[in-house]
Protein backbone atom coordinates (compact mmCIF):
# COMPACT_ATOMS: atom_id res chain seq x y z
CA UNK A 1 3.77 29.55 19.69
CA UNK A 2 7.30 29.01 17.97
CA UNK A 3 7.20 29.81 14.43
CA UNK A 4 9.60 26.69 12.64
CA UNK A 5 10.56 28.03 9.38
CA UNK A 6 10.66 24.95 7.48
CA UNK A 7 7.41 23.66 8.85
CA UNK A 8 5.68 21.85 5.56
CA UNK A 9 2.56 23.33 6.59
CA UNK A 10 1.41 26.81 8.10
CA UNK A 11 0.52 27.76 11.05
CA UNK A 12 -3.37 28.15 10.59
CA UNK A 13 -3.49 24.62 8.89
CA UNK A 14 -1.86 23.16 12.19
CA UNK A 15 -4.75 24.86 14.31
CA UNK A 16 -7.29 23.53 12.01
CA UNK A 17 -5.91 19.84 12.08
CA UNK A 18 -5.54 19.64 16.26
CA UNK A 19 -8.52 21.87 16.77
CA UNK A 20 -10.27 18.99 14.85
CA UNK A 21 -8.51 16.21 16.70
CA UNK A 22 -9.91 17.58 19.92
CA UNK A 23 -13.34 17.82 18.21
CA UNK A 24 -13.16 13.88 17.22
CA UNK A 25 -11.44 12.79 20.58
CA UNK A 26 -14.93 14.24 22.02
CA UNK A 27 -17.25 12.38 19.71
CA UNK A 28 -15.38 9.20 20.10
CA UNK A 29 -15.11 9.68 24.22
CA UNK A 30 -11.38 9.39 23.63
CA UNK A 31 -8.70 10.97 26.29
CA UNK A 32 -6.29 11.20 23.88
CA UNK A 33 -4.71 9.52 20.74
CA UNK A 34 -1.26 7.67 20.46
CA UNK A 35 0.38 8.12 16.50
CA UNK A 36 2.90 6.17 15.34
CA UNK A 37 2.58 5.46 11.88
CA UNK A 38 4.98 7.93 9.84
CA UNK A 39 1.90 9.43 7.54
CA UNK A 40 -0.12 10.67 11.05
CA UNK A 41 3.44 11.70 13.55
CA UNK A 42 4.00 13.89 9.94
CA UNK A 43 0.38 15.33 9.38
CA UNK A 44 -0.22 16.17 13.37
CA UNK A 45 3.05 18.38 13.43
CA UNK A 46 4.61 19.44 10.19
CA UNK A 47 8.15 17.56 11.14
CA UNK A 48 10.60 17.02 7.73
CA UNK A 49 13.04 14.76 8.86
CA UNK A 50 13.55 11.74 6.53
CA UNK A 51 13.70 9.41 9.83
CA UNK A 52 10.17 10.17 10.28
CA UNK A 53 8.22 11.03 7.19
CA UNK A 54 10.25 7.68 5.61
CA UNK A 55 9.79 5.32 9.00
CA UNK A 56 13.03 4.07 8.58
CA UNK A 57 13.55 0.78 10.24
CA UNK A 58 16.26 1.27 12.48
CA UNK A 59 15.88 4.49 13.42
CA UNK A 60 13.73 5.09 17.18
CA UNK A 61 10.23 5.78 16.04
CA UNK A 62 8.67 9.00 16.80
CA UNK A 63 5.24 8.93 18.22
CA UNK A 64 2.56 12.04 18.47
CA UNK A 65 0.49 12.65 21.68
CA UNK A 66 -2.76 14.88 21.03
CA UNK A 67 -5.45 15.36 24.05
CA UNK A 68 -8.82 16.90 24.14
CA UNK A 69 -7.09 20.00 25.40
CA UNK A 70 -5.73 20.44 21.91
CA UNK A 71 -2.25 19.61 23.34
CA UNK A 72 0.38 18.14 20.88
CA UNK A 73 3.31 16.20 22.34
CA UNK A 74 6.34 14.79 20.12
CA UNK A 75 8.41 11.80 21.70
CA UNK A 76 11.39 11.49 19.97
CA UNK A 77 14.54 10.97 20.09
CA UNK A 78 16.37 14.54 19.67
CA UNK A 79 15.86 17.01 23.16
CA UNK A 80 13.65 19.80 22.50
CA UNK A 81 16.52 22.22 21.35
CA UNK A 82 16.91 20.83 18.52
CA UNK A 83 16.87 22.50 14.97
CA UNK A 84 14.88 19.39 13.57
CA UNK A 85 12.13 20.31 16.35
CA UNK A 86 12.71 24.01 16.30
CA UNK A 87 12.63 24.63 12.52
CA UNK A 88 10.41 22.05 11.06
CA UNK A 89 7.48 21.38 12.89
CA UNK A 90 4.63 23.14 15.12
CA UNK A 91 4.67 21.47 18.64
CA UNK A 92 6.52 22.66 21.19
CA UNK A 93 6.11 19.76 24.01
CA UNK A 94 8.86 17.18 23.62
CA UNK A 95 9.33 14.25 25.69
CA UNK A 96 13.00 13.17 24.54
CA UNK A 97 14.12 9.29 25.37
CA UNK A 98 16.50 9.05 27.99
CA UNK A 99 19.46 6.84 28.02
CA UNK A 100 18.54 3.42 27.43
CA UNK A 101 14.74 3.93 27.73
CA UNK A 102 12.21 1.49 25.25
CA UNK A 103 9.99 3.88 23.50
CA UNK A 104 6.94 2.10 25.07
CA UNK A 105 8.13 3.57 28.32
CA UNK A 106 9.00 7.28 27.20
CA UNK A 107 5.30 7.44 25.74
CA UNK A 108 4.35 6.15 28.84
CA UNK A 109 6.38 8.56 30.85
CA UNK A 110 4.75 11.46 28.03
CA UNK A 111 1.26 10.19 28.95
CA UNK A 112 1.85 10.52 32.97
CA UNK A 113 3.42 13.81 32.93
CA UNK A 114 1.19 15.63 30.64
CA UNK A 115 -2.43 14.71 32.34
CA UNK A 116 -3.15 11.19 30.53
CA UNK A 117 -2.67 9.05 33.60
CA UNK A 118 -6.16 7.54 33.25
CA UNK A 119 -8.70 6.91 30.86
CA UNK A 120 -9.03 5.63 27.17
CA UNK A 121 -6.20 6.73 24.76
CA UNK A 122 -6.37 5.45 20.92
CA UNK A 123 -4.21 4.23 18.85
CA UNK A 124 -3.85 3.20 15.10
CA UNK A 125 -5.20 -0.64 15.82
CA UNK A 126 -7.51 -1.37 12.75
CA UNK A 127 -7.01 -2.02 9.62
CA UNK A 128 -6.00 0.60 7.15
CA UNK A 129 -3.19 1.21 10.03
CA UNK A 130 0.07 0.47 10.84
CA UNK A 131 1.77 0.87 14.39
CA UNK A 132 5.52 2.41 14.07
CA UNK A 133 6.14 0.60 16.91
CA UNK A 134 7.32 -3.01 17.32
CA UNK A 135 5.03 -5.96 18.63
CA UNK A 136 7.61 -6.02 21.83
CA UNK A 137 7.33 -2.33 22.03
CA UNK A 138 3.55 -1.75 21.87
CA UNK A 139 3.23 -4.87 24.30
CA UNK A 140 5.18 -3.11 27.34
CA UNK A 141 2.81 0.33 26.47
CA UNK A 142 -0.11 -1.98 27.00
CA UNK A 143 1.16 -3.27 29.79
CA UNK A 144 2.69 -0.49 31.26
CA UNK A 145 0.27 2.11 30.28
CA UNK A 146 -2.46 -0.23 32.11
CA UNK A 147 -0.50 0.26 35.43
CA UNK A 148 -0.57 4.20 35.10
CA UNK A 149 -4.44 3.52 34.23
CA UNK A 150 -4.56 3.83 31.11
CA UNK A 151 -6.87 1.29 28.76
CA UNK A 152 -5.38 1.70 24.96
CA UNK A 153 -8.30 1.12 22.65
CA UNK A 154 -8.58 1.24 19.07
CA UNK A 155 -8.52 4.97 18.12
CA UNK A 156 -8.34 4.42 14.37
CA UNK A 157 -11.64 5.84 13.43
CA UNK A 158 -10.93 9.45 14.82
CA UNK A 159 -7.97 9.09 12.02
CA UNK A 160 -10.04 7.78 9.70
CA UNK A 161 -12.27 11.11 9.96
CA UNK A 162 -9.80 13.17 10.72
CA UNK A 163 -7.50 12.47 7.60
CA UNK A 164 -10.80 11.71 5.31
CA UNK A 165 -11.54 15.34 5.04
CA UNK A 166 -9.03 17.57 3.55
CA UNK A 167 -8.27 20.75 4.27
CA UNK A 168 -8.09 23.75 0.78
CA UNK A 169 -4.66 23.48 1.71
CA UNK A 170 -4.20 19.92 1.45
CA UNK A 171 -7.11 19.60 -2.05
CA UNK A 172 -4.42 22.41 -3.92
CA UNK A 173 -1.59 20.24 -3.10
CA UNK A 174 -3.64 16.66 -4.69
CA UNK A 175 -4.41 19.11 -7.46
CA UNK A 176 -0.59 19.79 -8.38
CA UNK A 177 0.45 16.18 -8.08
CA UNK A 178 -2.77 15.25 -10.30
CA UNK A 179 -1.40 17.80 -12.79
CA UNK A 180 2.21 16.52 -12.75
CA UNK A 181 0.22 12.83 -13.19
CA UNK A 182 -1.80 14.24 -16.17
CA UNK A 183 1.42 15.41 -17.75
CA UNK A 184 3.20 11.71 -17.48
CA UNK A 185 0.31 10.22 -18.89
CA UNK A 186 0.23 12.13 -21.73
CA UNK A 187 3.77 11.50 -22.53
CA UNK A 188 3.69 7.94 -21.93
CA UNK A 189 0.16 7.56 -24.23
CA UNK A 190 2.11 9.73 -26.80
CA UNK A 191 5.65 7.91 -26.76
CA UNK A 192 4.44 4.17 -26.14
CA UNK A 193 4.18 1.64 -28.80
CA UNK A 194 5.05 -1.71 -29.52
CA UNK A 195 8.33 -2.73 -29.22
CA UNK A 196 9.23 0.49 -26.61
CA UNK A 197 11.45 -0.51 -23.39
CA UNK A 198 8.75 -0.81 -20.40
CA UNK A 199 11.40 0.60 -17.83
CA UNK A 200 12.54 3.00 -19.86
CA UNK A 201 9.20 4.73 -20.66
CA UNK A 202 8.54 4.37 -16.92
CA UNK A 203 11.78 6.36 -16.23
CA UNK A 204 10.71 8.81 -18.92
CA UNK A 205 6.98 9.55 -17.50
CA UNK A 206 8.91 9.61 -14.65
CA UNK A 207 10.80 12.37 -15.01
CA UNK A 208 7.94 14.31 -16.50
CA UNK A 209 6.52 14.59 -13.27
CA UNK A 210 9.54 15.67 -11.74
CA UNK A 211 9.78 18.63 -14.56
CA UNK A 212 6.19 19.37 -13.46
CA UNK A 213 7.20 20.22 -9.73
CA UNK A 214 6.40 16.94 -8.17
CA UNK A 215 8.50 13.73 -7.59
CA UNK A 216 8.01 10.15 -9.47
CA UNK A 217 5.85 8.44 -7.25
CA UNK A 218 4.35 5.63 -9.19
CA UNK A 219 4.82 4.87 -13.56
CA UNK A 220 3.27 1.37 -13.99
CA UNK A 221 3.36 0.25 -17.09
CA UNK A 222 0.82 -2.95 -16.94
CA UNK A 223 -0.35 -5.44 -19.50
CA UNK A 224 -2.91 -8.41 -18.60
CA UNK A 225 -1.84 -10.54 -16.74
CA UNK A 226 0.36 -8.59 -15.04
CA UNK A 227 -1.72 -6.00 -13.07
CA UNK A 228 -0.12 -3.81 -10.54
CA UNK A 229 3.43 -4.99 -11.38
CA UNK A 230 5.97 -2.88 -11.38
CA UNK A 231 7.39 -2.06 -15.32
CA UNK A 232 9.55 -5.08 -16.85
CA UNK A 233 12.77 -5.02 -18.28
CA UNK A 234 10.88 -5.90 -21.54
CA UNK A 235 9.77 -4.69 -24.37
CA UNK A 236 6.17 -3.83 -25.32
CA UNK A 237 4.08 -5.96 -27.24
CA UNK A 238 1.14 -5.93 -29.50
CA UNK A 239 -2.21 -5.39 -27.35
CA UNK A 240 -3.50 -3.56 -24.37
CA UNK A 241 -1.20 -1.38 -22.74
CA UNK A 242 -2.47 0.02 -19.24
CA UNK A 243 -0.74 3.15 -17.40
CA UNK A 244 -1.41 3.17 -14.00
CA UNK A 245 0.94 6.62 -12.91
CA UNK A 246 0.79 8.70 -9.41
CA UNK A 247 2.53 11.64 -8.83
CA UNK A 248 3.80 13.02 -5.39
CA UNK A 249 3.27 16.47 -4.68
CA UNK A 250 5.25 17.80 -1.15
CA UNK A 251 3.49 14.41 0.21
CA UNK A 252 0.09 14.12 -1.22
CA UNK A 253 -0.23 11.27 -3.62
CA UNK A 254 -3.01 10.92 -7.08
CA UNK A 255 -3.77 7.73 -8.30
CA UNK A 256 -4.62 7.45 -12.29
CA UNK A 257 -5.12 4.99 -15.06
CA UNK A 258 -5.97 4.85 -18.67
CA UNK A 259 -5.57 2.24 -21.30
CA UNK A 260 -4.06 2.38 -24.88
CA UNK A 261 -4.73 -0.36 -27.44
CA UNK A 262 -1.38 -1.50 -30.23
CA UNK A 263 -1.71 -2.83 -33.47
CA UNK A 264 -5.11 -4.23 -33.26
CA UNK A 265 -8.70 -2.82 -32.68
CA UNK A 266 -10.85 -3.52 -29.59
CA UNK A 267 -13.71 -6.12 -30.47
CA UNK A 268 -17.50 -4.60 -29.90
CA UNK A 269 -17.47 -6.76 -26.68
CA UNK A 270 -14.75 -5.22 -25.50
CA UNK A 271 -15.30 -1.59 -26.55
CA UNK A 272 -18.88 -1.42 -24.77
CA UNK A 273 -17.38 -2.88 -21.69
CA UNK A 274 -14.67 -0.40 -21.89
CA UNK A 275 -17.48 2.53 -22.20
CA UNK A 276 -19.44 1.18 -19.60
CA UNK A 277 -16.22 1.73 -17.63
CA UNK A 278 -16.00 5.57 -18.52
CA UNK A 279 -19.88 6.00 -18.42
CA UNK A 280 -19.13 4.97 -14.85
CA UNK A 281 -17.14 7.49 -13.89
CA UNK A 282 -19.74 10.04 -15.31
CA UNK A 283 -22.20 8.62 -13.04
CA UNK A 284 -20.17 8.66 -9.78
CA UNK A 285 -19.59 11.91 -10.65
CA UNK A 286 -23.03 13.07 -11.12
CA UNK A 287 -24.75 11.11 -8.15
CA UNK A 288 -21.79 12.04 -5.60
CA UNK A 289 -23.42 14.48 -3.26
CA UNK A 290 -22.36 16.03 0.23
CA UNK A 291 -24.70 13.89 3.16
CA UNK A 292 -25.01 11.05 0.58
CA UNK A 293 -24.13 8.06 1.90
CA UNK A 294 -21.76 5.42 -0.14
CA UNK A 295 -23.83 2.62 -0.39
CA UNK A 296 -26.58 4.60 -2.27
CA UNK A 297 -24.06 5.83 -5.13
CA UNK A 298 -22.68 1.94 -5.16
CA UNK A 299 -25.85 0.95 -5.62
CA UNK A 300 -27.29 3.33 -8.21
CA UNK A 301 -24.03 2.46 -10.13
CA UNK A 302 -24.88 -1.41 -9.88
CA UNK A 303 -28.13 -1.08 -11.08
CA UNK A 304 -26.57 0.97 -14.36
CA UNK A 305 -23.89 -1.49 -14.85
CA UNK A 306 -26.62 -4.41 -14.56
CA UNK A 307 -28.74 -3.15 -16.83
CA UNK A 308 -25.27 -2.66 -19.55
CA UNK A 309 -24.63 -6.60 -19.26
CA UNK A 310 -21.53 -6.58 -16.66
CA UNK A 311 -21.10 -7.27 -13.16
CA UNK A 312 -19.46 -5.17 -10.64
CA UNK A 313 -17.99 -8.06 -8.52
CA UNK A 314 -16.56 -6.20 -5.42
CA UNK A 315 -18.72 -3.73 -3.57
CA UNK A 316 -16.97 -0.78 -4.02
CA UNK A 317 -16.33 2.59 -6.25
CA UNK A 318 -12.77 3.70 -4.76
CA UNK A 319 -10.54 4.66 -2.35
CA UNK A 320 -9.00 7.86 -0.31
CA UNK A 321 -6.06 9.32 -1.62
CA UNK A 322 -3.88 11.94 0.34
CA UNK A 323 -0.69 11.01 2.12
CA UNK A 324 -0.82 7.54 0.95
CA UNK A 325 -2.14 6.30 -2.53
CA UNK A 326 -4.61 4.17 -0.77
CA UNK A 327 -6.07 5.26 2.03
CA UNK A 328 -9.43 5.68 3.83
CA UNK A 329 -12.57 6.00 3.05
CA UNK A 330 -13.16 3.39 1.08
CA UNK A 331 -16.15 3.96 -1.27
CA UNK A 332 -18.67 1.03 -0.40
CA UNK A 333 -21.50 -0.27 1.35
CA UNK A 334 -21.61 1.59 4.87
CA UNK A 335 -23.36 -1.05 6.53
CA UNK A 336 -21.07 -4.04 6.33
CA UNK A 337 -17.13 -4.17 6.84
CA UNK A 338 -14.61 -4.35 3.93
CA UNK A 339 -11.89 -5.98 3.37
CA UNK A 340 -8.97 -3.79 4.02
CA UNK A 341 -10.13 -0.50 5.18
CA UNK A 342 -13.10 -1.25 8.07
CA UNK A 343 -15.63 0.19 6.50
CA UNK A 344 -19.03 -0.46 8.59
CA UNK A 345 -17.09 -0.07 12.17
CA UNK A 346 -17.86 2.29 14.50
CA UNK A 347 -16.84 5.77 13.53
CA UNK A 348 -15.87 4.80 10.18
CA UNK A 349 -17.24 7.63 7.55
CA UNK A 350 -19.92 6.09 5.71
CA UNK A 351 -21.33 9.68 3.80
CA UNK A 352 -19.53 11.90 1.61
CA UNK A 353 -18.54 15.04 3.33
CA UNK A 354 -17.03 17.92 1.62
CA UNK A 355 -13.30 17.87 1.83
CA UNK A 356 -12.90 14.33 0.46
CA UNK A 357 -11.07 13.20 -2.06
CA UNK A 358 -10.99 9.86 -3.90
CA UNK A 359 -10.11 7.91 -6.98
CA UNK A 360 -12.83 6.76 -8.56
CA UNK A 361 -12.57 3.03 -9.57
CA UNK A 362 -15.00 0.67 -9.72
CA UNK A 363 -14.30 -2.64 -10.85
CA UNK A 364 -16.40 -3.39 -13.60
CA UNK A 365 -16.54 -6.65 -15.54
CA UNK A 366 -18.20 -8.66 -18.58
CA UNK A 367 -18.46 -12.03 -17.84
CA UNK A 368 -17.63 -13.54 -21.18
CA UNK A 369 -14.14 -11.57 -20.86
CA UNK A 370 -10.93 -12.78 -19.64
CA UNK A 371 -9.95 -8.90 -19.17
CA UNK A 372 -11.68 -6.10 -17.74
CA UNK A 373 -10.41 -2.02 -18.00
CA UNK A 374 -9.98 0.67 -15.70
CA UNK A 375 -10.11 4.65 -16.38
CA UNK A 376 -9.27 5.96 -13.15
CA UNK A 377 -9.56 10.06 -12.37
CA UNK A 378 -9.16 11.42 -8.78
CA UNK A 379 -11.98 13.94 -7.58
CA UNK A 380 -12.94 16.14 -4.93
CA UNK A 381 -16.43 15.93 -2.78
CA UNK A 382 -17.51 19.91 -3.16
CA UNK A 383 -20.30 21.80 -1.54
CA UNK A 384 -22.41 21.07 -4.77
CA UNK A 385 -21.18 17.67 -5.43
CA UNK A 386 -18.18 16.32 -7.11
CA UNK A 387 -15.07 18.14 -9.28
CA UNK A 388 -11.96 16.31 -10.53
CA UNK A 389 -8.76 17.14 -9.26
CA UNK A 390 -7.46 17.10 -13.05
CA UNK A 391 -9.10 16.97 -16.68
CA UNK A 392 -7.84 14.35 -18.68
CA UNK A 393 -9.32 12.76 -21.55
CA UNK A 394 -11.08 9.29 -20.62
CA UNK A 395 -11.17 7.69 -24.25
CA UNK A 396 -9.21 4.49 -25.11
CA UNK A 397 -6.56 5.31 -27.30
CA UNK A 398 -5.60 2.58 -30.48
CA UNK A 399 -2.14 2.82 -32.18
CA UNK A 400 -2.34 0.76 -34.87
């Protein structure tokens, strides 16, 4: 094997992550799997270039071609020479485009020539998913792959599994972008009060990640209404101030959120609903075991928030995080599907395994309130249960 010395990831990580793919392509009676989308061409082969990891638009998309026989195979545009394929990234099959040729057909042509001339192959169909190829595109594969004998399914459940689970390597990278995100938060919690330029402190927390090793993902500065806006160019007023912030750490993404009261005091409604919030987290925390399945934490959380006075009014307790902020599993019932991630499908994980990692973040609300309150930490699923990636403190903090 070549040994690419600006591959993001090392060597023994690579084996683990295609040695797995094989593993899943088994269980799910899969030939082989198709990637597009940027996030899985960049996890299955270490590859640094920005046309890739960023997906940019106009650029010939780069696709990833694993098989049972723990073969990786990049179709790209550059021949296999070059120093983007030499020096950043694992695989050393390339199937380069030839003159003129649609990328449908050079995967095609990849798929024929390497031993996938029959069969099912998956792709990224489902939700939680995106194609990196165009709807003319991944028409002509369809079609043309059918004529090789080829039937493209829906392969996004082996992804789902595969990239639910990380790897030590992958939980000590979420741990340095969840301390870069502790470090923003703190600033912004410290520095914010009324009257304070929104963009500005964004820009600020911002760059207190970046002196922490990691880039500035994500500084939202939020106020009700305006959840998950972007900050304004406004100044801060009297009231609750929310910090939603997420660091990026060489790819891996934490998700975080704590609120901060100005100038007034919380009402007693309003503090208990905001403890029930952090007692929450506690509880996740403590009933979050490997085997478990989701819907039996969800549910011994509803019963707890019941039994406070609130309502949890969507049937979940959070979300993946890894190369994307939001990504699979999402925390909820296993038996039916949800909204935006296809929870309850076939292959879908639906019991914690060691390896994951999630933000915890259950909506919780009191229904005589027009606002509810999030306190959102990022954790790992451990052989004993479940360990934040980060300690912060979870209190609500009043500047008055």
């Amino acid at each position: 094997m070549k040994k690419p010395r600006y591959a993001d990831f090392p060597e023994n990580e690579y084996n683990w992550r295609i040695r797995r793919t094989a593993e899943l392509l088994k269980e799910g009676d899969l030939d082989g799997l198709i990637l597009t989308q940027s996030e899985n061409v960049y996890y299955t082969t270490g590859i640094q270039h920005v046309d890739v990891v960023k997906n940019i638009k106009d650029m010939p998309p780069t696709a990833t071609l694993l098989t049972r026989d723990q073969e990786t195979i990049i179709v790209g545009r550059w021949p296999c020479s070059h120093v983007i394929l030499q020096e950043t990234c694992w695989p050393e099959i390339v199937v380069s485009y030839r003159q003129n040729e649609n990328p449908a057909e050079a995967i095609v042509r990849a798929l024929k020539e390497y031993g996938l001339s029959e069969g099912k192959v998956g792709m990224e169909l489902d939700g939680g998913m995106r194609l990196g190829l165009s709807v003319n595109e991944f028409e002509v594969l369809k079609r043309q792959a059918s004529k090789l004998g080829v039937e493209i399914v829906d392969g996004s459940s082996v992804v789902w599994r595969l990239r639910s689970v990380k790897s030590n390597f992958e939980i000590e990278r979420l741990r340095r972008s969840a301390h870069a995100t502790c470090k923003a938060l703190e600033y912004a919690i410290e520095e914010v009060d009324i009257g304070v330029d929104e963009i500005e402190l964004a820009q600020k927390a911002g760059r207190v990640m970046m002196e922490n090793g990691a880039f500035w993902y994500n500084t939202q500065v939020l106020y009700p209404p305006f959840w998950a806006c972007v900050a304004f160019d406004a100044k801060i007023q009297k009231g609750y101030v929310c910090f939603d912030f997420g660091a990026e750490y060489r790819h891996y993404l934490t998700d975080m959120h704590r609120v901060v009261l100005l100038g007034m005091k919380p009402t007693e409604r309003e503090r208990h609903l905001y403890d029930v919030r952090v007692e929450a987290n506690e509880i996740i925390q403590k009933t979050v075991k490997p085997g478990k399945r989701f819907d039996e934490v969800l549910t011994e959380l509803k019963a707890f928030v019941e039994r406070s006075g609130c309502v949890m009014p969507e049937n979940h307790i959070g979300h993946g995080i890894g190369l994307e902020v939001h990504e699979p599993p999402k925390i909820g019932l296993s038996t039916e599907p949800q909204t935006y991630s296809g929870s309850g499908t076939p292959g879908y994980p639906t019991k914690f395994e060691v390896g994951m990692v999630f933000a915890l973040e259950p909506s919780i609300q009191d229904p005589k309130l027009p606002i509810s309150f999030n306190c959102e930490d990022d954790a790992v699923v451990t052989e004993t249960g479940c360990e934040l990636l980060a300690e912060f403190p979870r209190e609500m903090w009043i500047k008055l």
